[in-house]
Protein backbone atom coordinates (compact mmCIF):
# COMPACT_ATOMS: atom_id res chain seq x y z
CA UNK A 1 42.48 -3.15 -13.50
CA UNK A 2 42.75 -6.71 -11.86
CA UNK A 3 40.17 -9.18 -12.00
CA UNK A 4 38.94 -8.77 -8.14
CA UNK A 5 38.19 -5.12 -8.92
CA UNK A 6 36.14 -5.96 -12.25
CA UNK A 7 34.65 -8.46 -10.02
CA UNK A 8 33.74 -5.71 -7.40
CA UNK A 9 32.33 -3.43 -9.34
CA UNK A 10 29.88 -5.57 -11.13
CA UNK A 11 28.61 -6.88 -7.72
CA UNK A 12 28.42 -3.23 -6.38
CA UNK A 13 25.67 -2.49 -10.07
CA UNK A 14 24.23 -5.75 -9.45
CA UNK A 15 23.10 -4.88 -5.97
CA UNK A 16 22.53 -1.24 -6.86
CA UNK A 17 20.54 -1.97 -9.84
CA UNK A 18 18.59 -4.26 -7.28
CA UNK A 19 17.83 -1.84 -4.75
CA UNK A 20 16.53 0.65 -7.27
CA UNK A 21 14.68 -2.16 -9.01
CA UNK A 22 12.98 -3.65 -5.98
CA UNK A 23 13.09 -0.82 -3.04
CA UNK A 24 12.73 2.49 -4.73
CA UNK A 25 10.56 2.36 -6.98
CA UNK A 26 8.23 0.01 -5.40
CA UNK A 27 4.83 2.18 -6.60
CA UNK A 28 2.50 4.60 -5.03
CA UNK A 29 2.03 3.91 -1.26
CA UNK A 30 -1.66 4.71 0.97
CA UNK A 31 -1.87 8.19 1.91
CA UNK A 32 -1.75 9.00 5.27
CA UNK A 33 -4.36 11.15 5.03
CA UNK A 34 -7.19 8.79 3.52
CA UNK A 35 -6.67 6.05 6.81
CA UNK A 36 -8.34 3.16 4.60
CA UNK A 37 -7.78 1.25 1.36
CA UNK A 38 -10.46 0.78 -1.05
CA UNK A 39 -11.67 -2.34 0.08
CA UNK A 40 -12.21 -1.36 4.02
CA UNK A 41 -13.70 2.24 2.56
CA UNK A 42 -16.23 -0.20 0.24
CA UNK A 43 -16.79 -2.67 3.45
CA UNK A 44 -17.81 0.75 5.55
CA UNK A 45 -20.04 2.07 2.99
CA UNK A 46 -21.80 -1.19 3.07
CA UNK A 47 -21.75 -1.83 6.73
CA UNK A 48 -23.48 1.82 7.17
CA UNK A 49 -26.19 1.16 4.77
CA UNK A 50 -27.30 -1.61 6.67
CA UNK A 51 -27.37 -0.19 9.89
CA UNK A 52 -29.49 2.62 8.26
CA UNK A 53 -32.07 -0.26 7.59
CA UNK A 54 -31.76 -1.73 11.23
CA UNK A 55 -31.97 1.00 13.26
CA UNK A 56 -35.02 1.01 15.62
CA UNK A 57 -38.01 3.64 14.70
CA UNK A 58 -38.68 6.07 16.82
CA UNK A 59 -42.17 5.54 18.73
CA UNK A 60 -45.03 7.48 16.93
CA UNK A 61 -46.32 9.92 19.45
């Protein structure tokens, strides 16, 4: 095997070992389903407990 074929082949791991280090398994992604992340889901929880508080009463009749 000649040196530019060695040379070819460890480039071609490197980059492969880089993809699958760095693309693939990158972790566990949102679900589509849920819509929000934790922190927005936390934020509207908070936001609707205030507006329970602020809400006008109704006129005693």
């Amino acid at each position: 095997m000649s040196k530019r074929n060695l040379i070819l082949i460890i480039v071609v791991a490197v980059a492969a070992f880089a993809i699958g280090r760095f693309v693939v398994s990158r972790g566990p992604t949102p679900s589509a389903e849920s819509g929000t992340t934790g922190d927005q889901s936390a934020a509207a929880k908070a936001a609707s407990r205030a507006m329970t508080f602020t809400q006008p009463k109704a006129p005693a009749q």
